[in-house]
N, C-alpha and C. Protein backbone atom coordinates (compact mmCIF):
# COMPACT_ATOMS: atom_id res chain seq x y z
N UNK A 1 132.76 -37.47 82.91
CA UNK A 1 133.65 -36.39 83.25
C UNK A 1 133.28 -35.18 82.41
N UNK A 2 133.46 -34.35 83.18
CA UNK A 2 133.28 -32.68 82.47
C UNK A 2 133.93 -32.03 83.07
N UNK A 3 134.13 -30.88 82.18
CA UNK A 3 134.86 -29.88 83.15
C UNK A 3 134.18 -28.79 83.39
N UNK A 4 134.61 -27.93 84.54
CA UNK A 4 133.92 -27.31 85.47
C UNK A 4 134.14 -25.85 85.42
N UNK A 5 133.88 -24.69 84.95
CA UNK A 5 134.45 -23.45 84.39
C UNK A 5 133.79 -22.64 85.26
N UNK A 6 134.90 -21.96 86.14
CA UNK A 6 134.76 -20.61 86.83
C UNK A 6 135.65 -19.69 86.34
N UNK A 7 135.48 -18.86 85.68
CA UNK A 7 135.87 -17.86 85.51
C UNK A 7 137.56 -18.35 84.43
N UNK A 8 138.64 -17.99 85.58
CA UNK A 8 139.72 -18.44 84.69
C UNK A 8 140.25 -19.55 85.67
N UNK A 9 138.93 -20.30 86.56
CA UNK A 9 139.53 -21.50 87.53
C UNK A 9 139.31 -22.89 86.65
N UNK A 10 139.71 -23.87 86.03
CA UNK A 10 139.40 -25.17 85.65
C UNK A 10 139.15 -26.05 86.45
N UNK A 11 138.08 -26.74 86.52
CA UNK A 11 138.33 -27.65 87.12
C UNK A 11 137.73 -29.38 86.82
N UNK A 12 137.23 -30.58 87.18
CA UNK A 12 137.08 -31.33 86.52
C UNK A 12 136.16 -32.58 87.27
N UNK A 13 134.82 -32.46 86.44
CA UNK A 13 133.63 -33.14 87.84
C UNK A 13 133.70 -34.19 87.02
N UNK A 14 133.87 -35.12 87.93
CA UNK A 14 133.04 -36.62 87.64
C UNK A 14 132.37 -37.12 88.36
N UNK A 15 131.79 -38.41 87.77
CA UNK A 15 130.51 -39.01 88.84
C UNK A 15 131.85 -40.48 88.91
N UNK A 16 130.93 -41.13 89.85
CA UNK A 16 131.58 -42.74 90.10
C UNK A 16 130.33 -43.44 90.09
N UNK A 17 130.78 -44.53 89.63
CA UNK A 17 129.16 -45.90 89.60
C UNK A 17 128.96 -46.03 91.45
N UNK A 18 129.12 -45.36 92.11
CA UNK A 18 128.93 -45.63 93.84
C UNK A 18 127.49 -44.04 93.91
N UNK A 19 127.62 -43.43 92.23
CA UNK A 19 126.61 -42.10 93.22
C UNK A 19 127.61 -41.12 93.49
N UNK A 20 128.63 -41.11 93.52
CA UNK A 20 129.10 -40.00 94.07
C UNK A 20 129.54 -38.72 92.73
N UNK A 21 129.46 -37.73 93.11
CA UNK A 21 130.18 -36.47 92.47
C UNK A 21 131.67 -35.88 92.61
N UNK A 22 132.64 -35.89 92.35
CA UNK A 22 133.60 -35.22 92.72
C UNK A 22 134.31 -34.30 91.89
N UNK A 23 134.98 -33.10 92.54
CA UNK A 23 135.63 -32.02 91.59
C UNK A 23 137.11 -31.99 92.13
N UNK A 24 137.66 -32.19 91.28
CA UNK A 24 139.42 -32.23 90.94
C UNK A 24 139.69 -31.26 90.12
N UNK A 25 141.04 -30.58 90.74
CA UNK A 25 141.39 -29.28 90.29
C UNK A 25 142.86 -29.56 90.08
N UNK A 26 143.68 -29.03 89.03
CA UNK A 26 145.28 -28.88 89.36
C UNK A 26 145.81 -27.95 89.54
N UNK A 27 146.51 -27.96 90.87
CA UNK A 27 147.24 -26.79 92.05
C UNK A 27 148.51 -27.34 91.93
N UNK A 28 149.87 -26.96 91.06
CA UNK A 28 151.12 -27.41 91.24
C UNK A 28 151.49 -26.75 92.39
N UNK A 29 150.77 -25.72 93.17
CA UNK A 29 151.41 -25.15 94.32
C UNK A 29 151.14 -25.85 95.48
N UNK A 30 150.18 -26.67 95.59
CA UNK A 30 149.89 -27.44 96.65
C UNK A 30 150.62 -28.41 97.05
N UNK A 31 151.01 -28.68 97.91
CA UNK A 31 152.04 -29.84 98.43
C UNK A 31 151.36 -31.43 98.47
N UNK A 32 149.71 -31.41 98.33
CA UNK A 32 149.44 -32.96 98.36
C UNK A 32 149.73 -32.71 96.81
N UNK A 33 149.45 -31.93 95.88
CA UNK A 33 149.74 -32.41 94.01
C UNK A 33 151.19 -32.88 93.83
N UNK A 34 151.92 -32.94 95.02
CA UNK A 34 153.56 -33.49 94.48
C UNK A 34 154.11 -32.98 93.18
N UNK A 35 153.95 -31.28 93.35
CA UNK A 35 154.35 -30.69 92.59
C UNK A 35 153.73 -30.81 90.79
N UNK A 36 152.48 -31.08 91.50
CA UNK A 36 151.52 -31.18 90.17
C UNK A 36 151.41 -32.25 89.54
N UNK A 37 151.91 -33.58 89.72
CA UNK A 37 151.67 -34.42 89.08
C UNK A 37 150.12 -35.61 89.78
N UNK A 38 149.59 -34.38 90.58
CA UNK A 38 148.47 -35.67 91.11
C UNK A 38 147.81 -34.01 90.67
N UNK A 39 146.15 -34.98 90.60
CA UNK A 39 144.85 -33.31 90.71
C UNK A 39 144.47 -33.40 91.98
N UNK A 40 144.05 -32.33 92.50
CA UNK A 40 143.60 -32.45 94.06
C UNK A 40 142.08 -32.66 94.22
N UNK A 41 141.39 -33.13 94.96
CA UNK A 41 140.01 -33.51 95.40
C UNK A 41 139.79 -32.00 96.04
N UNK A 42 138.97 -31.07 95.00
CA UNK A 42 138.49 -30.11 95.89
C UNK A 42 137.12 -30.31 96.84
N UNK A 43 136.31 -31.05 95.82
CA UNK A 43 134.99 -31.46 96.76
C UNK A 43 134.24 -32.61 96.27
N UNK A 44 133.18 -33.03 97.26
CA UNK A 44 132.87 -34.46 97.06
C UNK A 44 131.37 -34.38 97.50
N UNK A 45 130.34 -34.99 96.93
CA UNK A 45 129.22 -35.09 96.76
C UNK A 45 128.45 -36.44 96.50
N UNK A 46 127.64 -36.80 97.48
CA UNK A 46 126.97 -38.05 97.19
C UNK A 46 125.89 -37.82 96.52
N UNK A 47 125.55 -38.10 95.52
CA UNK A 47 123.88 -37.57 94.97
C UNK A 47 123.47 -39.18 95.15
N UNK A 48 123.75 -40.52 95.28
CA UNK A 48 123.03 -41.04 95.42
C UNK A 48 122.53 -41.91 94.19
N UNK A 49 122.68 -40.97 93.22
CA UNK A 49 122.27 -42.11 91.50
C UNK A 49 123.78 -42.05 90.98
N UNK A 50 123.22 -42.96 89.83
CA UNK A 50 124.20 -42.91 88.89
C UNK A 50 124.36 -41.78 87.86
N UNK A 51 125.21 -40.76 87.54
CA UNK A 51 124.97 -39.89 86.46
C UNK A 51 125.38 -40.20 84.99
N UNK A 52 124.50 -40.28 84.29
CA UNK A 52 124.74 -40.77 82.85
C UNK A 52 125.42 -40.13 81.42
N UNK A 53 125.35 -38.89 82.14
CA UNK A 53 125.32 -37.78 80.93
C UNK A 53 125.99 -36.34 81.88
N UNK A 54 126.82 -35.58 81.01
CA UNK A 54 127.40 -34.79 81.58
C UNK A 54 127.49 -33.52 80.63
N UNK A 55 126.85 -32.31 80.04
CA UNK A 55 127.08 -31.28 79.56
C UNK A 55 127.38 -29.76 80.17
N UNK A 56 127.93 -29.05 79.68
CA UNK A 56 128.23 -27.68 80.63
C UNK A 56 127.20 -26.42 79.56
N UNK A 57 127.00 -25.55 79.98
CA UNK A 57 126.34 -24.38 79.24
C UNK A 57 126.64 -23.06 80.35
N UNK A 58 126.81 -21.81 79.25
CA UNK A 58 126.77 -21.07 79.88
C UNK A 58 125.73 -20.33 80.61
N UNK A 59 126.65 -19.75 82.10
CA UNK A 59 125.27 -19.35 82.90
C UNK A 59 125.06 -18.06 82.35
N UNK A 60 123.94 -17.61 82.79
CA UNK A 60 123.35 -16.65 82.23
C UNK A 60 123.92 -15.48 82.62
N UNK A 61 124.29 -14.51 81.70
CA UNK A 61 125.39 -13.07 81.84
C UNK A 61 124.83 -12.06 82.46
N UNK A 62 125.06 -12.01 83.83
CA UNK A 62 125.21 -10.53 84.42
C UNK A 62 125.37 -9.07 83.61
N UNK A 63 124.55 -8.15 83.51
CA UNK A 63 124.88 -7.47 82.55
C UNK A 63 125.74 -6.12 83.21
N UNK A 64 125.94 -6.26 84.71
CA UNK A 64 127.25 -5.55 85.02
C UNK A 64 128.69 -6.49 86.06
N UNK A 65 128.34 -7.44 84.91
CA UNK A 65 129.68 -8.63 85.73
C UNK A 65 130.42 -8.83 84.41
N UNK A 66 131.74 -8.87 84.07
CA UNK A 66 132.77 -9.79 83.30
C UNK A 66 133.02 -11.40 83.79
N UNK A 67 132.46 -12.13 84.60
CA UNK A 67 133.16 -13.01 85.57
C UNK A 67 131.79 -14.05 84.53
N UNK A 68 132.70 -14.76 83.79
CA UNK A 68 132.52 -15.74 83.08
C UNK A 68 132.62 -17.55 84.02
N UNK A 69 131.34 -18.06 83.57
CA UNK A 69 131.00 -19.18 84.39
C UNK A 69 130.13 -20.22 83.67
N UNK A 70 130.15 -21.71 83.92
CA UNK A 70 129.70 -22.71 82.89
C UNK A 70 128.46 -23.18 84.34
N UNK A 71 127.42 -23.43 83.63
CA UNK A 71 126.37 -24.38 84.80
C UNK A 71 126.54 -25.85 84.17
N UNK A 72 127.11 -27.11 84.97
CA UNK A 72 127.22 -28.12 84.84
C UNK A 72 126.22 -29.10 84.80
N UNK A 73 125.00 -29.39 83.93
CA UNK A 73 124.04 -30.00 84.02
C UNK A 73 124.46 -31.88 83.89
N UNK A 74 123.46 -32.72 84.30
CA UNK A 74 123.57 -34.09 84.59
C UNK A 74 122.27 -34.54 84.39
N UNK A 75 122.40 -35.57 84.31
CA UNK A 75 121.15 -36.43 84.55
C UNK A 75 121.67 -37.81 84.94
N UNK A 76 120.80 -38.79 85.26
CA UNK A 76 121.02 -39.94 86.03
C UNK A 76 120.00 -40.95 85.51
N UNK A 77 120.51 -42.21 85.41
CA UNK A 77 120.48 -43.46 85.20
C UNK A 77 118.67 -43.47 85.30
N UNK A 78 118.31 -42.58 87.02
CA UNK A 78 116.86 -42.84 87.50
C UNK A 78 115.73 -41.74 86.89
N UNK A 79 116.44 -41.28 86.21
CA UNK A 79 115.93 -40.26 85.18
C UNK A 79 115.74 -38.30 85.92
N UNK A 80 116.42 -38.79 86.83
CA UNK A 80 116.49 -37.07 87.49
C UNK A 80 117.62 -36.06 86.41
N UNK A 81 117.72 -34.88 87.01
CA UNK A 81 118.66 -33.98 86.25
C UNK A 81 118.44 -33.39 87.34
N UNK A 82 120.02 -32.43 87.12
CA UNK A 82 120.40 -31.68 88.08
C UNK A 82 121.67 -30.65 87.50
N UNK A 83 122.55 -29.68 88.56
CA UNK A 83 123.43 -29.39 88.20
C UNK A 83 124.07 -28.94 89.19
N UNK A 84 125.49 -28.52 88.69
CA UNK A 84 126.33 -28.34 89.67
C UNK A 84 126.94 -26.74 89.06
N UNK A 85 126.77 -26.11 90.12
CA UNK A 85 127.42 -24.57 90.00
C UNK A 85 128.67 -23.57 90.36
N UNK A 86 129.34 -23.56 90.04
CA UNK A 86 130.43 -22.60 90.65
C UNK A 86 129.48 -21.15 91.30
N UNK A 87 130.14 -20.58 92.49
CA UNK A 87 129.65 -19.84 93.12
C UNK A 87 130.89 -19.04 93.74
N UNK A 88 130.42 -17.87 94.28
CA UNK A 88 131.59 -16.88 95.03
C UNK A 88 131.76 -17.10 96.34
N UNK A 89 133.12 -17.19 97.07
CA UNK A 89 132.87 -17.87 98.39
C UNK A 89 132.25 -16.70 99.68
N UNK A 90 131.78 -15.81 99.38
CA UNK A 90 130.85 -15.31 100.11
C UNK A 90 129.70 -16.11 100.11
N UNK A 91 128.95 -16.24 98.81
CA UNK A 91 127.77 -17.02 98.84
C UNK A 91 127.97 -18.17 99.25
N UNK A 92 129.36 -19.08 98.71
CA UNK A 92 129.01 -20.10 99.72
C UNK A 92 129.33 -20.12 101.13
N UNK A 93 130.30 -20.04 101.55
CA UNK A 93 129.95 -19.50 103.35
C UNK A 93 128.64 -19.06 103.73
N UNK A 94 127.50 -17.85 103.16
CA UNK A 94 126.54 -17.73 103.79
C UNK A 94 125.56 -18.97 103.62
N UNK A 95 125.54 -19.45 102.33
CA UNK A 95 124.68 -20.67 101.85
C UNK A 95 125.43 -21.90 103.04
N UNK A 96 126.19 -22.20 102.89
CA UNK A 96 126.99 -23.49 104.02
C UNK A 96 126.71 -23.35 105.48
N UNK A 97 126.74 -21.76 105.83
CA UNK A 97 125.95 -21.98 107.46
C UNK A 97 124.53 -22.20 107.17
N UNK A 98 123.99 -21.44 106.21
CA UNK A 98 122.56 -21.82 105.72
C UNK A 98 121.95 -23.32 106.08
N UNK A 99 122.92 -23.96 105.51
CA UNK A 99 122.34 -25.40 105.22
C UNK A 99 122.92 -26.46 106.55
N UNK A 100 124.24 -25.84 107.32
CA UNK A 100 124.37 -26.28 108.83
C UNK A 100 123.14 -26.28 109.46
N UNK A 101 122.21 -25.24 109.41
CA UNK A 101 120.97 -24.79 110.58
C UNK A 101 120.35 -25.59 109.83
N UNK A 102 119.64 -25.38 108.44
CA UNK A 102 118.21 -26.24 107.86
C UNK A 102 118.60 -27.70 108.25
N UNK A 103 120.03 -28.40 108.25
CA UNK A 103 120.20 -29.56 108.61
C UNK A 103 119.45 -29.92 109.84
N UNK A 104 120.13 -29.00 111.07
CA UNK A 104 119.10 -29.69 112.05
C UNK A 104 117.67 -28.69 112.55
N UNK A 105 117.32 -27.87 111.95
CA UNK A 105 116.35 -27.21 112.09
C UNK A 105 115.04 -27.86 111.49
N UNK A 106 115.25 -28.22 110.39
CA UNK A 106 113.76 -29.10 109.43
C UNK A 106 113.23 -30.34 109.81
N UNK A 107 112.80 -31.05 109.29
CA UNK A 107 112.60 -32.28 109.44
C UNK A 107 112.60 -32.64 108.32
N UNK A 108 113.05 -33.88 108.14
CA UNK A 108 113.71 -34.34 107.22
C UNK A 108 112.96 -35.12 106.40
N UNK A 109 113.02 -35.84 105.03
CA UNK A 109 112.27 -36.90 104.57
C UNK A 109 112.40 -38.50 104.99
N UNK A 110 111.93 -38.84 105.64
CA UNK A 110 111.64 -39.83 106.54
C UNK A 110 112.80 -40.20 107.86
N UNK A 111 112.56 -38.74 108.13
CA UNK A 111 113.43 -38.51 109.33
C UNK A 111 115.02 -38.86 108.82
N UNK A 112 115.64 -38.63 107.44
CA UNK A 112 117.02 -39.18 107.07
C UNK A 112 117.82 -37.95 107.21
N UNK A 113 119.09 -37.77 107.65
CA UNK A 113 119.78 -36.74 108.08
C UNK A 113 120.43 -36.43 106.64
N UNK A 114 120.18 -35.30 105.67
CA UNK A 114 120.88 -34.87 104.55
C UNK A 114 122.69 -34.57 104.47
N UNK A 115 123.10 -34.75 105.96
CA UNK A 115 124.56 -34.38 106.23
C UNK A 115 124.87 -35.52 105.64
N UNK A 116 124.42 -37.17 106.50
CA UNK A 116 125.11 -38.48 106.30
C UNK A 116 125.06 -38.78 104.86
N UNK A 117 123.80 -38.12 104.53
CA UNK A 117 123.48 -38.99 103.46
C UNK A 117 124.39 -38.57 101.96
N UNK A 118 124.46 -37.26 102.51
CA UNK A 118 125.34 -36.46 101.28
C UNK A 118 126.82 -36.73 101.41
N UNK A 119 127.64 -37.26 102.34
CA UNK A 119 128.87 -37.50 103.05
C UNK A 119 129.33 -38.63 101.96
N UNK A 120 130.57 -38.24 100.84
CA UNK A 120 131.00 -38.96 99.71
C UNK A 120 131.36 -40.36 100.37
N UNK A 121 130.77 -41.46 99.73
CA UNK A 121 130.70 -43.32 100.18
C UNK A 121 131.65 -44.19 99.17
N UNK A 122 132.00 -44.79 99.36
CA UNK A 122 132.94 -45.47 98.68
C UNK A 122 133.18 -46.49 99.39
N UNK A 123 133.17 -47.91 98.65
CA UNK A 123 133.93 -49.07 99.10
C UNK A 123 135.33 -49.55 99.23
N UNK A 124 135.76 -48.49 98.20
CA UNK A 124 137.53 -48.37 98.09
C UNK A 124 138.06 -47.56 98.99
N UNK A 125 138.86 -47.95 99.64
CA UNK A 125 139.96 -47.29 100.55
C UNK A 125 140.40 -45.98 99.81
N UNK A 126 139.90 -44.63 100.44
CA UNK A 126 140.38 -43.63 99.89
C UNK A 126 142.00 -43.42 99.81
N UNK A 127 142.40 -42.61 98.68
CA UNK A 127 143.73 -42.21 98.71
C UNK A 127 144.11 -40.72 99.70
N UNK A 128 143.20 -40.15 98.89
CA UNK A 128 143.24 -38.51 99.30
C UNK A 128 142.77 -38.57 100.99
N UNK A 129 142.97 -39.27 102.03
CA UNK A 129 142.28 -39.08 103.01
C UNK A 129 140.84 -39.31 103.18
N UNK A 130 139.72 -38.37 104.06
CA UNK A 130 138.34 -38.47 104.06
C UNK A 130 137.44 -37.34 103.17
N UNK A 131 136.21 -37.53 103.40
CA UNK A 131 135.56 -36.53 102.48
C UNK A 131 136.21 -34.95 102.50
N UNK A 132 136.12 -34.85 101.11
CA UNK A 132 136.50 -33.46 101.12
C UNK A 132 134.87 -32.36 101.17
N UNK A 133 133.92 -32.56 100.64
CA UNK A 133 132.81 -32.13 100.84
C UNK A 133 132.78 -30.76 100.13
N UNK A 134 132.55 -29.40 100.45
CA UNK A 134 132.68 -28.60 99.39
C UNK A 134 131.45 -27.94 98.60
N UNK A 135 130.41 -29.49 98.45
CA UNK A 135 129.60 -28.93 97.35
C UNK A 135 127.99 -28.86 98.89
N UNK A 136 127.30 -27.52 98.22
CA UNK A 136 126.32 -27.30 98.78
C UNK A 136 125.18 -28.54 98.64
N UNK A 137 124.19 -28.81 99.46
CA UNK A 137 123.24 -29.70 99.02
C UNK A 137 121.85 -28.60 98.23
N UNK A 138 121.55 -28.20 97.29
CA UNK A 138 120.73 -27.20 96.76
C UNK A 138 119.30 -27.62 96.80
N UNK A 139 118.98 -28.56 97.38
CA UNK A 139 117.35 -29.19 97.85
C UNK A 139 116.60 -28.58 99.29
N UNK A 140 117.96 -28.81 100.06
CA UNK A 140 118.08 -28.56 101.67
C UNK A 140 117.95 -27.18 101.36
N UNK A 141 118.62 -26.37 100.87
CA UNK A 141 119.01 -24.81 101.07
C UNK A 141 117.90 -24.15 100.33
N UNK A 142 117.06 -24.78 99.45
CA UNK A 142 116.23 -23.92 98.56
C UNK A 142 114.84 -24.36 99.45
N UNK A 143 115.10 -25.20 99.99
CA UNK A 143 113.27 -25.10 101.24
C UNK A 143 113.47 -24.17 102.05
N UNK A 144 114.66 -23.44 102.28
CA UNK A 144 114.31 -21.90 102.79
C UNK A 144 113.94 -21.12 102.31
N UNK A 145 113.37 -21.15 100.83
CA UNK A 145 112.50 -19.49 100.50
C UNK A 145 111.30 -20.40 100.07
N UNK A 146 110.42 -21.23 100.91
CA UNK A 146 109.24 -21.64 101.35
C UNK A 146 109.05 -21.89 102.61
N UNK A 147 109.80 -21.43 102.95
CA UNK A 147 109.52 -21.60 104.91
C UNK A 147 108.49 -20.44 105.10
N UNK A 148 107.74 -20.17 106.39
CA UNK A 148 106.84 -18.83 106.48
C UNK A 148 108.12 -17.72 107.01
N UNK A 149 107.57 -16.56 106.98
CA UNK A 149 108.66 -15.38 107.12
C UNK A 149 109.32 -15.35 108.57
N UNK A 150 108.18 -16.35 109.33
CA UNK A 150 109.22 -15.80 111.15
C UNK A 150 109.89 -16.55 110.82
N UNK A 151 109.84 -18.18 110.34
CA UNK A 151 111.26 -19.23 110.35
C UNK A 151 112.38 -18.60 109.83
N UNK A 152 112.16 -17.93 108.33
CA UNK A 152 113.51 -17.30 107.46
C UNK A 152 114.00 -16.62 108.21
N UNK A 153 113.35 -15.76 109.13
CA UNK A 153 113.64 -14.79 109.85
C UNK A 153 114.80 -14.98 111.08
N UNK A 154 113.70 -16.47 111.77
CA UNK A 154 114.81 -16.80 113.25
C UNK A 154 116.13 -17.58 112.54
N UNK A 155 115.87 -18.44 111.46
CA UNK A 155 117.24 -18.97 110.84
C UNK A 155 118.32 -18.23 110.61
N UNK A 156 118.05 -16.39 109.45
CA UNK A 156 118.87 -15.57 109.51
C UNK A 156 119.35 -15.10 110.39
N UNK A 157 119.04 -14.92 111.41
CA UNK A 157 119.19 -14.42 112.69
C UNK A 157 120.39 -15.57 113.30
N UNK A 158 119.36 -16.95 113.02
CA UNK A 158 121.03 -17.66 114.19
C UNK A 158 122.79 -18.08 112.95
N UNK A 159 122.55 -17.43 111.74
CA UNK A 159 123.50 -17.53 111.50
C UNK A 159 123.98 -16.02 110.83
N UNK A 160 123.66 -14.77 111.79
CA UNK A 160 123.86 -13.69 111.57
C UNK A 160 124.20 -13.21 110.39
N UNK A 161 122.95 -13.07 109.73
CA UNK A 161 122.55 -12.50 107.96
C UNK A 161 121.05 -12.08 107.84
N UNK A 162 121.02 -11.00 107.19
CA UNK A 162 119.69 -11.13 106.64
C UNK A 162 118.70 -11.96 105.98
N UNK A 163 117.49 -12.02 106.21
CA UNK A 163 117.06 -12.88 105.41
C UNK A 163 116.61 -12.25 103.86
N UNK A 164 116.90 -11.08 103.77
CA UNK A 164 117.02 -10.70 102.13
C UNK A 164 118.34 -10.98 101.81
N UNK A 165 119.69 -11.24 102.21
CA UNK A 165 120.77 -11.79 101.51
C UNK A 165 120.43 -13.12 101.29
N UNK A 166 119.83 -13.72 102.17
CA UNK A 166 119.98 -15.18 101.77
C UNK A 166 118.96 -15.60 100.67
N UNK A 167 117.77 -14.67 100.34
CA UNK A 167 117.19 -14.50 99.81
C UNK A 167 117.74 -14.31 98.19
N UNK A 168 118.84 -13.14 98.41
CA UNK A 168 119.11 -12.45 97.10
C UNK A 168 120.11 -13.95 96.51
N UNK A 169 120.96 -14.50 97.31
CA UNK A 169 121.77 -15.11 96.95
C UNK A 169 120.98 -16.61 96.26
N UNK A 170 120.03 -16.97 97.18
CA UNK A 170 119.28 -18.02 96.33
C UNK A 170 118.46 -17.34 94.58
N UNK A 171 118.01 -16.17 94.40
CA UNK A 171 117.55 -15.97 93.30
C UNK A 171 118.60 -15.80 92.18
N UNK A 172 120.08 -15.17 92.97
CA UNK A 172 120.97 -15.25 91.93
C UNK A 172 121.28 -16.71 91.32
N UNK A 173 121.71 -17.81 92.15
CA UNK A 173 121.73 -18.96 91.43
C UNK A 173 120.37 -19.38 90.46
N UNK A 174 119.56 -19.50 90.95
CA UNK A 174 118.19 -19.70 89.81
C UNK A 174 118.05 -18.94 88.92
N UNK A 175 118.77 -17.32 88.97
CA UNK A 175 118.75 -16.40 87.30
C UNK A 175 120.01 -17.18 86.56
N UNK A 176 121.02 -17.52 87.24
CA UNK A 176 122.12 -18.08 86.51
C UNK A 176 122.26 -19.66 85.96
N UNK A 177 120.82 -20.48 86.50
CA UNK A 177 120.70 -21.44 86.00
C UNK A 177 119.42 -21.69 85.08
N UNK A 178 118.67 -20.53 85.07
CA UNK A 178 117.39 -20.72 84.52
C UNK A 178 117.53 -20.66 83.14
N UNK A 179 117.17 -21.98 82.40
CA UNK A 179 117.70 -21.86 80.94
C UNK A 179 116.44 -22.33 80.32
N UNK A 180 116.08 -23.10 80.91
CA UNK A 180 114.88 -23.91 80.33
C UNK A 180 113.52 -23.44 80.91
């Protein structure tokens, strides 16, 4: 468990021994928190390993932004690392249709569909209902600034954006995670 820092939002990621990621937030205004005494499932993520290790660091400072933010780094059992980012929901809406199209636009690694595979799994009977989902897949979405320029091009096009926003918005996450 770690916690998850946007700005002045808290919130609180854990992994489960099933692979999965999830972020829980507390909303006493929300009617599933029963007046705050439950956290709510904002989003849910299958990565698939086990994560072993959980640290936060700050992302790297905008030098005309105040909007304070933690990059959630991990690593896993199989020796990968990764992280998890807070983002502005412009970027994610454009990034989330982004990764609707690359879903069925690419081809996949051994033809496996990144929707199913990322879709939070569990053997336990959920409480909260079904996946809440939420978190971008950042593997899928970043093989768009190696595609050739007509693909970026017809992709921006079918989810009406430029392909320099989607552009700008992928380099902003990599200036804000580039530490190492």
């Amino acid at each position: 468990m770690e916690f998850m820092v946007d700005n002045t939002t808290l919130g609180f990621l854990v992994s489960e021994a099933e692979g999965n990621l999830a972020l829980f937030m507390y909303q006493p205004q929300a009617r599933e928190s029963y007046g705050g005494q439950r956290l709510i499932r904002k989003s849910d993520y299958h990565l698939g390993q086990q994560v072993n290790a959980m640290f936060r660091i700050n992302a790297r400072p905008d030098a005309n932004s105040s909007h304070r933010r933690h990059v959630t780094m991990f690593t896993t059992l199989d020796g990968g690392v990764g992280y998890v980012l807070p983002i502005t929901e412009k970027m994610y809406r454009r990034l989330l249709m982004l990764q609707n199209v690359m879903n069925n636009y690419c081809c996949h690694v051994a033809g496996l569909n990144p929707r199913a595979y990322r879709t939070y799994k569990s053997s336990r009977r959920s409480v909260g209902g079904g996946p809440a989902r939420g978190m971008l897949d950042g593997d899928l979405v970043a093989q768009y600034s190696t595609m050739p320029n007509a693909e970026k091009l017809d992709i921006a096009k079918k989810i009406g954006t430029k392909v320099e926003e989607i552009m700008s918005d992928l380099y902003e996450i990599d200036r804000l995670t580039a530490h190492f």
